[in-house]
PDB file of N, CA and C in Angstrom:
ATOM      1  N   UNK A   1      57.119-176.895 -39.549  1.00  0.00           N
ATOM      2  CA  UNK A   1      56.366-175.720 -39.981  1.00  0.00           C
ATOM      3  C   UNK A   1      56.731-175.417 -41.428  1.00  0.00           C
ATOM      4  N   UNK A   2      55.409-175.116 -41.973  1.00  0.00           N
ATOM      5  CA  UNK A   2      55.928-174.782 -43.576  1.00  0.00           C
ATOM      6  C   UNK A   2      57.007-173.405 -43.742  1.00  0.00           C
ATOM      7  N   UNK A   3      57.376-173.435 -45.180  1.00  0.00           N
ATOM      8  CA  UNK A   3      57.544-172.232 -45.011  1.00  0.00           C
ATOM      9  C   UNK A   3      57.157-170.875 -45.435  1.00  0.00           C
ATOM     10  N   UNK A   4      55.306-171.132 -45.869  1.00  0.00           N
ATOM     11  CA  UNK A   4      54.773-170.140 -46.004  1.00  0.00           C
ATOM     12  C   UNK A   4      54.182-169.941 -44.320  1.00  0.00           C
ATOM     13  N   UNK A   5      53.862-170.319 -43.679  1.00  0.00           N
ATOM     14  CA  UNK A   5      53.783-170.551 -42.211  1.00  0.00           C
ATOM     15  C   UNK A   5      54.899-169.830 -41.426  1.00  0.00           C
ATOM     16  N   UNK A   6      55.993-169.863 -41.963  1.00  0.00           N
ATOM     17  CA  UNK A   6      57.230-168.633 -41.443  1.00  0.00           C
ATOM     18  C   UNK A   6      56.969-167.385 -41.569  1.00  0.00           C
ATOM     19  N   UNK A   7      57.050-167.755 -43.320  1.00  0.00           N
ATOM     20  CA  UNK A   7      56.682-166.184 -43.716  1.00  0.00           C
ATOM     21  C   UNK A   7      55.928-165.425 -43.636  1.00  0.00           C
ATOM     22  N   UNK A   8      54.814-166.103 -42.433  1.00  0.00           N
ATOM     23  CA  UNK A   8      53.113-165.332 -42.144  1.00  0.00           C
ATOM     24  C   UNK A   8      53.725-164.475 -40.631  1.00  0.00           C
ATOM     25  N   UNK A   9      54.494-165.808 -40.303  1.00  0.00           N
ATOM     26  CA  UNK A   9      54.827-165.391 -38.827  1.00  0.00           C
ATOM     27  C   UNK A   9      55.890-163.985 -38.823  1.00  0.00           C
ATOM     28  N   UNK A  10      56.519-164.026 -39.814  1.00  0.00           N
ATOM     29  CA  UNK A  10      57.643-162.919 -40.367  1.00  0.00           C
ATOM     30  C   UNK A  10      56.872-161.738 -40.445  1.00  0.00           C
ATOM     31  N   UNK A  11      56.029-161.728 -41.265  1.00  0.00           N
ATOM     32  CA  UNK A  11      55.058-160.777 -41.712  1.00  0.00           C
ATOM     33  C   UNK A  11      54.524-160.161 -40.608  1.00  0.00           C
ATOM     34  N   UNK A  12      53.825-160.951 -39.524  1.00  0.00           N
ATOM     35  CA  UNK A  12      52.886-160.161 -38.999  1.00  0.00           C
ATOM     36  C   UNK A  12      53.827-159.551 -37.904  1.00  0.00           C
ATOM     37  N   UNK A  13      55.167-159.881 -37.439  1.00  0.00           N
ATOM     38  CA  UNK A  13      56.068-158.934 -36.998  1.00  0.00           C
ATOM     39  C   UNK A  13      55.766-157.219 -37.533  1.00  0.00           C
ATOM     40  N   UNK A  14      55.783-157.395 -38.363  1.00  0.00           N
ATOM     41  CA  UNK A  14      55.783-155.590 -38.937  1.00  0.00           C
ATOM     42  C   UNK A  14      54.826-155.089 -38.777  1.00  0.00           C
ATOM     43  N   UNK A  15      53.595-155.367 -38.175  1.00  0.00           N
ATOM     44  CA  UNK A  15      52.440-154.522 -37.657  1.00  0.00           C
ATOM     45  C   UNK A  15      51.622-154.294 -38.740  1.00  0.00           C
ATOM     46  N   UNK A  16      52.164-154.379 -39.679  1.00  0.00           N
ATOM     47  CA  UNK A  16      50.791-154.067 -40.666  1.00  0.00           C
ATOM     48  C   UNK A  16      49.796-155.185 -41.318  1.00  0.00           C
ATOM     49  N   UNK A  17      48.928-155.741 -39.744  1.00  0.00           N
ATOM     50  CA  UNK A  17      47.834-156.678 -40.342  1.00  0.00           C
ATOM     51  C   UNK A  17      46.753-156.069 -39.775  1.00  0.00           C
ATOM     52  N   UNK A  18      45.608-156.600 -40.592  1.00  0.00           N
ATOM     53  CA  UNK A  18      44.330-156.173 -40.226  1.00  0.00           C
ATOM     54  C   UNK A  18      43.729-157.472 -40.826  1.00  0.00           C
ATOM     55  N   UNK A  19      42.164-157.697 -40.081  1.00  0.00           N
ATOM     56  CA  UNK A  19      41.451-158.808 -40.829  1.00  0.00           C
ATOM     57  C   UNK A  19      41.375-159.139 -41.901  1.00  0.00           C
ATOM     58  N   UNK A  20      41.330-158.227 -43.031  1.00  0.00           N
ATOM     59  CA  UNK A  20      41.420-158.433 -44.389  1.00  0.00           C
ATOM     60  C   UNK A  20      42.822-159.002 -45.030  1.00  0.00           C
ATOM     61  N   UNK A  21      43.680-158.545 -44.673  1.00  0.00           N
ATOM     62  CA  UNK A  21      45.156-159.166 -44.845  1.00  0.00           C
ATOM     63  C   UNK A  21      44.985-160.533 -44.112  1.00  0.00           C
ATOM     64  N   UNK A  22      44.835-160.563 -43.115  1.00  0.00           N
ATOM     65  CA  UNK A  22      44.921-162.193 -41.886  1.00  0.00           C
ATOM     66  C   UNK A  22      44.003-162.911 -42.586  1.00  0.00           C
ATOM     67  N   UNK A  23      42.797-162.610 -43.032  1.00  0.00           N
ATOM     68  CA  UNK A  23      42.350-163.452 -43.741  1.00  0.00           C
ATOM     69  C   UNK A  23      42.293-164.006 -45.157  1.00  0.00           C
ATOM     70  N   UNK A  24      43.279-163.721 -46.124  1.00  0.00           N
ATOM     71  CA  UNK A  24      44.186-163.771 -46.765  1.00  0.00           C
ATOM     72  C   UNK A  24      44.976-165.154 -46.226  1.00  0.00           C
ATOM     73  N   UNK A  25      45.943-164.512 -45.369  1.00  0.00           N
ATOM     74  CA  UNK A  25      47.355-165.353 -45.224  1.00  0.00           C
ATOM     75  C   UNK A  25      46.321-166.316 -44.422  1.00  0.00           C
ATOM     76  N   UNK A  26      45.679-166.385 -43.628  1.00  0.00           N
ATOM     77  CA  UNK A  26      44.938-167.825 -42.987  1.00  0.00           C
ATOM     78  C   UNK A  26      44.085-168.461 -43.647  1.00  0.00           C
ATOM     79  N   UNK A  27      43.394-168.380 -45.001  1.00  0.00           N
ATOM     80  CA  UNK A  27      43.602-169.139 -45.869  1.00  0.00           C
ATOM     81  C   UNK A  27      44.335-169.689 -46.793  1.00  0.00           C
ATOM     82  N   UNK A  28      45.290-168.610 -46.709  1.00  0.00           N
ATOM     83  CA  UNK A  28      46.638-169.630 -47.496  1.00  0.00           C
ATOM     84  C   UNK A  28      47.467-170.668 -46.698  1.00  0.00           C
ATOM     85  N   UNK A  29      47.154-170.388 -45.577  1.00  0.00           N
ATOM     86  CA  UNK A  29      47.854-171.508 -44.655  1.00  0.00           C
ATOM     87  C   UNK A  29      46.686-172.611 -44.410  1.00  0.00           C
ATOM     88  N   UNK A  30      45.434-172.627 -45.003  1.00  0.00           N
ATOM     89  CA  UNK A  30      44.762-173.301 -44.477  1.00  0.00           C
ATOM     90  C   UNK A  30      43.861-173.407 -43.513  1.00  0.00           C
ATOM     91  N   UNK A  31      43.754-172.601 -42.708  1.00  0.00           N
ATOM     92  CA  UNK A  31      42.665-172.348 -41.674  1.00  0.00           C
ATOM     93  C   UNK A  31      41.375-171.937 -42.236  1.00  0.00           C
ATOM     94  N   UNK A  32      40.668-172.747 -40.839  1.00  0.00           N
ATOM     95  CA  UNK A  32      39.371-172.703 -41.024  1.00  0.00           C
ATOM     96  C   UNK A  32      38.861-171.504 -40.212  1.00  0.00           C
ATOM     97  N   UNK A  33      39.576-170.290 -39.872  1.00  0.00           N
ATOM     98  CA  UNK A  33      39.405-169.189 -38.957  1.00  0.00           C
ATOM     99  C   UNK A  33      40.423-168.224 -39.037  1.00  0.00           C
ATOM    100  N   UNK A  34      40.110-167.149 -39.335  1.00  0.00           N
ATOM    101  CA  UNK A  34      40.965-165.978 -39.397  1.00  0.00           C
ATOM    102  C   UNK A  34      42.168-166.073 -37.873  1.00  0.00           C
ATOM    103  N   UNK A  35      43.546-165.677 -38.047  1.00  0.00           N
ATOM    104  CA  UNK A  35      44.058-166.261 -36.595  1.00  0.00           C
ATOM    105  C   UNK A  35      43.990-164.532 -36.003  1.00  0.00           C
ATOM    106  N   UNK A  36      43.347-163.108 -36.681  1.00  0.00           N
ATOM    107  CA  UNK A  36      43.354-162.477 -36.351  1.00  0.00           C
ATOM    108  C   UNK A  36      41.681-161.473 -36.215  1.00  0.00           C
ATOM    109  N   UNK A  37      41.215-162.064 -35.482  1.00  0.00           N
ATOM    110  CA  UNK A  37      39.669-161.816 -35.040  1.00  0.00           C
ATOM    111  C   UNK A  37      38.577-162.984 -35.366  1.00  0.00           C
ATOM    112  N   UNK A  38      39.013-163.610 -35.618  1.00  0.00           N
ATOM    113  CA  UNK A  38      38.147-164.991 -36.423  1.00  0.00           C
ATOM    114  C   UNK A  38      37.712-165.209 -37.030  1.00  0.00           C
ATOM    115  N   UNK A  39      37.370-163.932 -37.869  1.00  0.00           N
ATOM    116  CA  UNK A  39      36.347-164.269 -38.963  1.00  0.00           C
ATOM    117  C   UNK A  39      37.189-163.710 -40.457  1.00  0.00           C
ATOM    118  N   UNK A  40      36.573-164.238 -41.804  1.00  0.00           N
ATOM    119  CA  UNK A  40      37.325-164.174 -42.436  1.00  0.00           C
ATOM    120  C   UNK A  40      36.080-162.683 -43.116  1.00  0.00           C
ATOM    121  N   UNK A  41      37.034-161.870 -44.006  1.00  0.00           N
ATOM    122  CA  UNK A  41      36.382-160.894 -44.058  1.00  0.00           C
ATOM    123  C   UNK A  41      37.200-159.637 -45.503  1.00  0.00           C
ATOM    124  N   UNK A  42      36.617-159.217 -46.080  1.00  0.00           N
ATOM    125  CA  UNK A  42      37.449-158.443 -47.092  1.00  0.00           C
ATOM    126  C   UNK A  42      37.756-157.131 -46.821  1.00  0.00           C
ATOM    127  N   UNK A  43      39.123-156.917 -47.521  1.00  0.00           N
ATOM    128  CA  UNK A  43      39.336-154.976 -46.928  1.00  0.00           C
ATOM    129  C   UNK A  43      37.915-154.316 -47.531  1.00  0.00           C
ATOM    130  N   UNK A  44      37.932-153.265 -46.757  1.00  0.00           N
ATOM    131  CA  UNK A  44      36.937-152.696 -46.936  1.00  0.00           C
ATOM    132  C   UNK A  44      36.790-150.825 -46.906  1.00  0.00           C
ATOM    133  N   UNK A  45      38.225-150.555 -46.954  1.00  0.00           N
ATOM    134  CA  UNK A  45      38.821-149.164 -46.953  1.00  0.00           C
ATOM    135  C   UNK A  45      40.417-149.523 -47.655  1.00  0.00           C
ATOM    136  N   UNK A  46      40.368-148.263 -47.987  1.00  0.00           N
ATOM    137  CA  UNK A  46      41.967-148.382 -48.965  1.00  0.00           C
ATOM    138  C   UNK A  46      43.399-148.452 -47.983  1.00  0.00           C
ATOM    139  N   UNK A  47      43.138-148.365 -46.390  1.00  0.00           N
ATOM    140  CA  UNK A  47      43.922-148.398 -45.862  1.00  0.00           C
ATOM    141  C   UNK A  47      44.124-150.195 -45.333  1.00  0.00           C
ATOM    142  N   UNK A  48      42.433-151.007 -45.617  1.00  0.00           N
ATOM    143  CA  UNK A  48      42.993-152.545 -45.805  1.00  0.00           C
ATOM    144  C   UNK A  48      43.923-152.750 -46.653  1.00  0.00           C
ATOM    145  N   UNK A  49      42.933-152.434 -48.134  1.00  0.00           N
ATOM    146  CA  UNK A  49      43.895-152.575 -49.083  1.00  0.00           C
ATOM    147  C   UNK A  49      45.014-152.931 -48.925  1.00  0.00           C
ATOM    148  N   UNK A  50      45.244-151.192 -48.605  1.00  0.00           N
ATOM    149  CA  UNK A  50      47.061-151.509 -48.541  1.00  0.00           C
ATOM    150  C   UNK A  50      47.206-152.993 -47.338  1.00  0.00           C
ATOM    151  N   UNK A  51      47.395-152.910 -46.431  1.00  0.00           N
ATOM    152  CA  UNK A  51      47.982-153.987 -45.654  1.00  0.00           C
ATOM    153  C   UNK A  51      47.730-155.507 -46.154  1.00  0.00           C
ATOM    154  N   UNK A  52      46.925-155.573 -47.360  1.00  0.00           N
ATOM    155  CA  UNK A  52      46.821-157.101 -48.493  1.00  0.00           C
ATOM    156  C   UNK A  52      47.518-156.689 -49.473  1.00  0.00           C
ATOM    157  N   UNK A  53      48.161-155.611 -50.028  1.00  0.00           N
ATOM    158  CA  UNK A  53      48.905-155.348 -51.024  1.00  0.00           C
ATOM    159  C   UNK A  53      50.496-155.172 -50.094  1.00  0.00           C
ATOM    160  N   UNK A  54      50.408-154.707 -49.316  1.00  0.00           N
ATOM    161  CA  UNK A  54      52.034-155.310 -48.757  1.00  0.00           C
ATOM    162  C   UNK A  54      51.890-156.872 -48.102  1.00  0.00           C
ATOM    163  N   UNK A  55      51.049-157.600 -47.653  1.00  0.00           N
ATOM    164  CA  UNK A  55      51.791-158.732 -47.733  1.00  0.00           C
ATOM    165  C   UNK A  55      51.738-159.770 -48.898  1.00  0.00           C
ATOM    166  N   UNK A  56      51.134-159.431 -50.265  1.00  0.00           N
ATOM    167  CA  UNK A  56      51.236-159.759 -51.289  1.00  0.00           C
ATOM    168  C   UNK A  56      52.425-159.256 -51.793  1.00  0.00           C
ATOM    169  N   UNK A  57      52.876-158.337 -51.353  1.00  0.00           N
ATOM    170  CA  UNK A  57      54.625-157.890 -51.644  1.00  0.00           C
ATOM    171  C   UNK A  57      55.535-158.509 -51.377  1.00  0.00           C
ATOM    172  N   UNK A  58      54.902-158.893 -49.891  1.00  0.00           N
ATOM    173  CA  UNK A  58      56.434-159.619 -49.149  1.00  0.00           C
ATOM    174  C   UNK A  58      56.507-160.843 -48.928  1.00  0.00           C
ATOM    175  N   UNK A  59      54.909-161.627 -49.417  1.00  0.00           N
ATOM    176  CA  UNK A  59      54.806-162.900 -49.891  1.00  0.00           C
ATOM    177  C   UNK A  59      54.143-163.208 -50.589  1.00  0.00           C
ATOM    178  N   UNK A  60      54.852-162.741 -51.954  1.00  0.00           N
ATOM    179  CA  UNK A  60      53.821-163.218 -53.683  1.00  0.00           C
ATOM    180  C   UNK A  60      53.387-164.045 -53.597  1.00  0.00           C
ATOM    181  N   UNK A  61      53.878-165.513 -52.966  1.00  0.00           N
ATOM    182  CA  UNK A  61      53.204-166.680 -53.053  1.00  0.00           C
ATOM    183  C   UNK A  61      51.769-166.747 -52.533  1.00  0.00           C
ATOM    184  N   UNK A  62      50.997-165.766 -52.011  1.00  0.00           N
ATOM    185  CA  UNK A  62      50.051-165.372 -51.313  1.00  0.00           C
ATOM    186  C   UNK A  62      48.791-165.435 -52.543  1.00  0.00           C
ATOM    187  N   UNK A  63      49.729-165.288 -53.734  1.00  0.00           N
ATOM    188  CA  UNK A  63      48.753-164.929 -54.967  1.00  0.00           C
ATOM    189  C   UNK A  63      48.346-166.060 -55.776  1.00  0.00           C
ATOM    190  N   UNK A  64      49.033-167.018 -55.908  1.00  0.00           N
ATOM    191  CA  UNK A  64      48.713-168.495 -55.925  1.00  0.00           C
ATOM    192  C   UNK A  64      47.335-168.872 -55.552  1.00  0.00           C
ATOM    193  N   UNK A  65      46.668-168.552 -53.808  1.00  0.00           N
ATOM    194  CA  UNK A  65      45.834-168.439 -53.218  1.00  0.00           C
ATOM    195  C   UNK A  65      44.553-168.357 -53.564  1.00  0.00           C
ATOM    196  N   UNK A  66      44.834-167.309 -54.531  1.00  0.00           N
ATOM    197  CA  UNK A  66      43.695-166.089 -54.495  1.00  0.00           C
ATOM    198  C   UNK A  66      41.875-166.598 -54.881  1.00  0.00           C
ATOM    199  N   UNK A  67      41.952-167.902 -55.846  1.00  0.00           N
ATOM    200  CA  UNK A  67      41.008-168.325 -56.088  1.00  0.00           C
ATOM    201  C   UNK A  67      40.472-169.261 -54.737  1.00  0.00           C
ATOM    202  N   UNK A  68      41.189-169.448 -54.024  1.00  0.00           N
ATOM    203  CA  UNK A  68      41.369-170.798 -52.699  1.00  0.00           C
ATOM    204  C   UNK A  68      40.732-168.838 -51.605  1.00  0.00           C
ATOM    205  N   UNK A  69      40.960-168.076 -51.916  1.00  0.00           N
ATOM    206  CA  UNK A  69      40.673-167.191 -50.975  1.00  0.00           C
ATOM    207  C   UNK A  69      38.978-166.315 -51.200  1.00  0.00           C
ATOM    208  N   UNK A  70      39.008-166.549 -53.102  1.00  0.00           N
ATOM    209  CA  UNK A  70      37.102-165.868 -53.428  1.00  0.00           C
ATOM    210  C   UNK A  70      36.837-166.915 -53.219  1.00  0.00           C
ATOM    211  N   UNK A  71      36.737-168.207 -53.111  1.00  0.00           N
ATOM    212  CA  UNK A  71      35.946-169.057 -52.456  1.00  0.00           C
ATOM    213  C   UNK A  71      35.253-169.064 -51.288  1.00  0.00           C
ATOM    214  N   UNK A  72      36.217-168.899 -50.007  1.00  0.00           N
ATOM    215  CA  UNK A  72      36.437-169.049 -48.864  1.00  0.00           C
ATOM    216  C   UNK A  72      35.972-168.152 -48.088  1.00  0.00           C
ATOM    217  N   UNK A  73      36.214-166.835 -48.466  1.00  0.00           N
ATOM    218  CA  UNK A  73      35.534-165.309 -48.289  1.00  0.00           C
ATOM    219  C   UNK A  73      34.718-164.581 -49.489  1.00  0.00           C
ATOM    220  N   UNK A  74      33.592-164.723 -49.972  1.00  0.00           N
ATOM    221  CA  UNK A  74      32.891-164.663 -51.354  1.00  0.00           C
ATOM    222  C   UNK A  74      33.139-162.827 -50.974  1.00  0.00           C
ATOM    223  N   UNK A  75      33.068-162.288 -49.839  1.00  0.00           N
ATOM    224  CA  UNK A  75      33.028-160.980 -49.974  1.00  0.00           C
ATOM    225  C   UNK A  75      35.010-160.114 -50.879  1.00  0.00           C
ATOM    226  N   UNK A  76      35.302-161.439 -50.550  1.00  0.00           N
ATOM    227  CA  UNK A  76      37.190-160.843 -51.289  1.00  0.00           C
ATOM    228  C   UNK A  76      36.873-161.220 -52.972  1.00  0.00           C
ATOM    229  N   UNK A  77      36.031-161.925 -53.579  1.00  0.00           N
ATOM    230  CA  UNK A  77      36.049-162.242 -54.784  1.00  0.00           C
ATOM    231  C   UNK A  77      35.826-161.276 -55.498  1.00  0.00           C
ATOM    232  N   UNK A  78      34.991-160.112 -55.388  1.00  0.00           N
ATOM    233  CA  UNK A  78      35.163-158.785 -56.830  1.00  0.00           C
ATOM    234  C   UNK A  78      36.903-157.963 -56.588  1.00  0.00           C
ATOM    235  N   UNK A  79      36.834-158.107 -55.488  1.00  0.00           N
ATOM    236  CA  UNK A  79      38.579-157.301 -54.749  1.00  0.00           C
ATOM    237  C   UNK A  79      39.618-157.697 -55.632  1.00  0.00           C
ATOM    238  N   UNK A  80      39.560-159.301 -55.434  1.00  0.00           N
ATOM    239  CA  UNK A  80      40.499-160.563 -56.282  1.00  0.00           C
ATOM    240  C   UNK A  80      40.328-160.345 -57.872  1.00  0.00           C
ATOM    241  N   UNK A  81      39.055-160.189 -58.086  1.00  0.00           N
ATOM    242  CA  UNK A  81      38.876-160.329 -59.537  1.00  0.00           C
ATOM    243  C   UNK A  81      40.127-159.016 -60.171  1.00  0.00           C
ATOM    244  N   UNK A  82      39.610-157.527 -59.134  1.00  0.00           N
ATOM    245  CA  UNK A  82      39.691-156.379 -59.510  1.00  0.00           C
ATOM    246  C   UNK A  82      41.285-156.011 -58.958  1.00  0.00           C
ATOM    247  N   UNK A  83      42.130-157.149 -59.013  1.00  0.00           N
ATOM    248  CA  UNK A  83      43.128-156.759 -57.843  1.00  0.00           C
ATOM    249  C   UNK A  83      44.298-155.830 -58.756  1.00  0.00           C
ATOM    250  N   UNK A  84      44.558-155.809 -59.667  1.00  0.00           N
ATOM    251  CA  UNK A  84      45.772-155.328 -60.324  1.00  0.00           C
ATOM    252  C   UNK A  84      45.362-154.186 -60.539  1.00  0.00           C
ATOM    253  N   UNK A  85      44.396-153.653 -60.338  1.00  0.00           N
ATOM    254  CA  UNK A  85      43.705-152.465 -61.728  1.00  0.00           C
ATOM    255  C   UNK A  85      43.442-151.797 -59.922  1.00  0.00           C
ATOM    256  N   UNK A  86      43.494-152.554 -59.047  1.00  0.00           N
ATOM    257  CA  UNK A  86      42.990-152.076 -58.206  1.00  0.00           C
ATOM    258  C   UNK A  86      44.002-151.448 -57.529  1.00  0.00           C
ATOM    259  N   UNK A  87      44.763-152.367 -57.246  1.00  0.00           N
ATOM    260  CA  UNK A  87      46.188-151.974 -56.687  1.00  0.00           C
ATOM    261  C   UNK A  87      47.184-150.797 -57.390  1.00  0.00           C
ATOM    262  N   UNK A  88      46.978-150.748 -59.044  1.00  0.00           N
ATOM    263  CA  UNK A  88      47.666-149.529 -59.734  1.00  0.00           C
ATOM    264  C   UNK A  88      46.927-148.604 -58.824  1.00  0.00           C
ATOM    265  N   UNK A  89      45.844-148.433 -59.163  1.00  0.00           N
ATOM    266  CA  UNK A  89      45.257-147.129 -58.475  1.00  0.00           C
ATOM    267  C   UNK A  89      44.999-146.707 -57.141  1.00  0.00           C
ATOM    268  N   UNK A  90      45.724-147.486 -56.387  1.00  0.00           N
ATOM    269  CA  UNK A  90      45.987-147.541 -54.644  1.00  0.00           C
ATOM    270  C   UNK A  90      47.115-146.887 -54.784  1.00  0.00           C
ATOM    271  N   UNK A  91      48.289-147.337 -55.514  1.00  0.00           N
ATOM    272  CA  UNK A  91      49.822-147.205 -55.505  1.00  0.00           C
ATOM    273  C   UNK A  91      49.150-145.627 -56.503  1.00  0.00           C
ATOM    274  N   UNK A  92      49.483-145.208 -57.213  1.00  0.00           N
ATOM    275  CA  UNK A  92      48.654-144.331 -57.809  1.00  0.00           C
ATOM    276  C   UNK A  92      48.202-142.739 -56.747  1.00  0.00           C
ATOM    277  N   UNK A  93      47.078-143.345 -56.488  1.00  0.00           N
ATOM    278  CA  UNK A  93      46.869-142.471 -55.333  1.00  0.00           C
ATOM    279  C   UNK A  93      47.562-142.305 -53.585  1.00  0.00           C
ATOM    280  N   UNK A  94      48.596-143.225 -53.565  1.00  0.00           N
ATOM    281  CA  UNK A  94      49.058-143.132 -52.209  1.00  0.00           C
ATOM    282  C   UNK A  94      50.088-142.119 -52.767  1.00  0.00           C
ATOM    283  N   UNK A  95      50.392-141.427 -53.799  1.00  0.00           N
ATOM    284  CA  UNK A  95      51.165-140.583 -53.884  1.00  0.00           C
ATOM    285  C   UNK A  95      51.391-139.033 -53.750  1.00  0.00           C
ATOM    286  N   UNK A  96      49.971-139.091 -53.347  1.00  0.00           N
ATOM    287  CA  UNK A  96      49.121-137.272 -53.285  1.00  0.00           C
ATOM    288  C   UNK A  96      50.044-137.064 -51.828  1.00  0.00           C
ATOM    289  N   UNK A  97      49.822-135.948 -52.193  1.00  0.00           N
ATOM    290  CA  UNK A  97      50.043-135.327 -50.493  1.00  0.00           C
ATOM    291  C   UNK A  97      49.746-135.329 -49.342  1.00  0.00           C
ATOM    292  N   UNK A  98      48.174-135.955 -49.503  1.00  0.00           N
ATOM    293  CA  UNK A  98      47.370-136.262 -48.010  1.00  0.00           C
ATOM    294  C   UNK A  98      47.347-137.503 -47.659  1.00  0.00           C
ATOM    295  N   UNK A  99      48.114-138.358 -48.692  1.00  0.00           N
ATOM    296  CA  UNK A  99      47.955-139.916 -48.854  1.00  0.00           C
ATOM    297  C   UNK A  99      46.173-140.293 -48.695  1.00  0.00           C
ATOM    298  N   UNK A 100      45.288-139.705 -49.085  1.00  0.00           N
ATOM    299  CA  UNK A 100      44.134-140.162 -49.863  1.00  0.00           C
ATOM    300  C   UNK A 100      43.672-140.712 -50.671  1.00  0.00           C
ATOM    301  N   UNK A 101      42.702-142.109 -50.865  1.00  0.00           N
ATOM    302  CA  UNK A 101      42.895-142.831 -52.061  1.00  0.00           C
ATOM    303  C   UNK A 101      41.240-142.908 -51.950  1.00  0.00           C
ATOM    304  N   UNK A 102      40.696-141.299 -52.241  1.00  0.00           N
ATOM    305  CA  UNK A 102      39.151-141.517 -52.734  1.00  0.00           C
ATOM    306  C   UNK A 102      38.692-142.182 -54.260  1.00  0.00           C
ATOM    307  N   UNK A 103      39.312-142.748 -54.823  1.00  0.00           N
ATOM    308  CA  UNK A 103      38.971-143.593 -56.020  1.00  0.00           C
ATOM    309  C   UNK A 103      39.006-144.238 -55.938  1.00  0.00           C
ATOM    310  N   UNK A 104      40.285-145.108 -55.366  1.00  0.00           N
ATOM    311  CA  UNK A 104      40.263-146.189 -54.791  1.00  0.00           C
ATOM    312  C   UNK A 104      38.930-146.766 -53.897  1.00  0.00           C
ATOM    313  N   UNK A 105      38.839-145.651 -53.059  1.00  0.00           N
ATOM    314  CA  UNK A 105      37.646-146.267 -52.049  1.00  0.00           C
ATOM    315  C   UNK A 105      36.281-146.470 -52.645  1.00  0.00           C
ATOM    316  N   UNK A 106      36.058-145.658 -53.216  1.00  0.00           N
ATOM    317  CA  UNK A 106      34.864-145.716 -53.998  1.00  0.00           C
ATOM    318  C   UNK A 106      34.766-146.665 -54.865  1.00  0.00           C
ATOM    319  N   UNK A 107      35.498-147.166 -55.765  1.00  0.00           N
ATOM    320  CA  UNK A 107      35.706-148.421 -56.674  1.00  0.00           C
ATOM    321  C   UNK A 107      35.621-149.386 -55.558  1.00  0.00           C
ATOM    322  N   UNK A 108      36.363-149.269 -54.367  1.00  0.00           N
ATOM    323  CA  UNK A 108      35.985-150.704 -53.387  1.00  0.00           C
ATOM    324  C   UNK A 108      34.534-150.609 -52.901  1.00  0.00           C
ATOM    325  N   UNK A 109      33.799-149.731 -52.702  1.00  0.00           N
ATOM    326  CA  UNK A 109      32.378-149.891 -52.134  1.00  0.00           C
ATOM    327  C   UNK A 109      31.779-150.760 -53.905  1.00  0.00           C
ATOM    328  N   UNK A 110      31.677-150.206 -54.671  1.00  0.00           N
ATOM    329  CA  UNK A 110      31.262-150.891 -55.936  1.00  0.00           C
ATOM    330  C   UNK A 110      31.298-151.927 -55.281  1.00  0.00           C
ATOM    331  N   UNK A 111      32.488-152.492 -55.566  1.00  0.00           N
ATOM    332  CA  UNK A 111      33.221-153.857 -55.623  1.00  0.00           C
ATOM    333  C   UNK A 111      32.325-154.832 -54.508  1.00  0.00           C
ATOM    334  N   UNK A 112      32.581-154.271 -53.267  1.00  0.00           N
ATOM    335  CA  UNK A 112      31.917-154.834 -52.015  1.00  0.00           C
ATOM    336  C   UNK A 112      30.918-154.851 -52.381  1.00  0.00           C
ATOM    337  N   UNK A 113      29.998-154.227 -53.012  1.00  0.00           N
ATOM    338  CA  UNK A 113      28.254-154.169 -52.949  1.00  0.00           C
ATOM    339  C   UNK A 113      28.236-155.170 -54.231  1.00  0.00           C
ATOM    340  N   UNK A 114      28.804-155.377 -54.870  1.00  0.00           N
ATOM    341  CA  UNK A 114      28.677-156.392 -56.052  1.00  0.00           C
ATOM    342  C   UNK A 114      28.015-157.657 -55.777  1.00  0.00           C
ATOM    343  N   UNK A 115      29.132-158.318 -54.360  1.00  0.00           N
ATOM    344  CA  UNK A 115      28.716-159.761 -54.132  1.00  0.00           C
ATOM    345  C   UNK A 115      26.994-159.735 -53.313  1.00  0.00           C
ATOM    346  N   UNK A 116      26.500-158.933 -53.500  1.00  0.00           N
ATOM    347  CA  UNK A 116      25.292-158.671 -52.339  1.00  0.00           C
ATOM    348  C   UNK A 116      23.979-158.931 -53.875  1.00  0.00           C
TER     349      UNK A 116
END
């Protein structure tokens, strides 16, 4: 087993996956199928977000990927393009009091409606 293949298996110990993250790490491992609902698919609320911005935390090598991932899922390619600028302003807004990230979200509907 590789050992980005560990570190997926490590990861998804901590509960914080959702399709958009799984499909991420199951194209970085290579699959031809999300191993978490099957289909491959982009966050699509700031609370995906986050769960592709922590396992891009806890496995940078994830970012290597990223062009191997707007390929693969054309709906993650404005996300990917937009990821740093995107992620300040996730981290940014997860700091309010209600943990609300309406800018965030709204910049992701853009984003999502882009590839259409």
């Amino acid at each position: 087993m590789s050992d980005l293949a560990i570190k997926v298996l490590k990861w998804q110990t901590k509960g914080n996956v959702g399709v958009s993250s799984a499909t991420m790490a199951s194209i970085a491992l290579g699959l031809e199928s999300n191993f978490y609902g099957g289909r491959f698919d982009a966050p699509s609320d700031p609370s995906d977000l986050r769960r592709c911005m922590l396992l891009v935390e806890d496995i940078p090598e994830i970012r290597n990927q990223f062009p191997l991932i707007s390929e693969k899922c054309k709906r993650f390619a404005p996300i990917i393009a937009e990821w740093d600028s995107l992620i300040a302003l996730l981290k940014k807004e997860l700091k309010r009091p209600d943990k609300r990230a309406p800018e965030t979200y709204a910049r992701m509907k853009i984003l999502r409606n882009a590839d259409h």
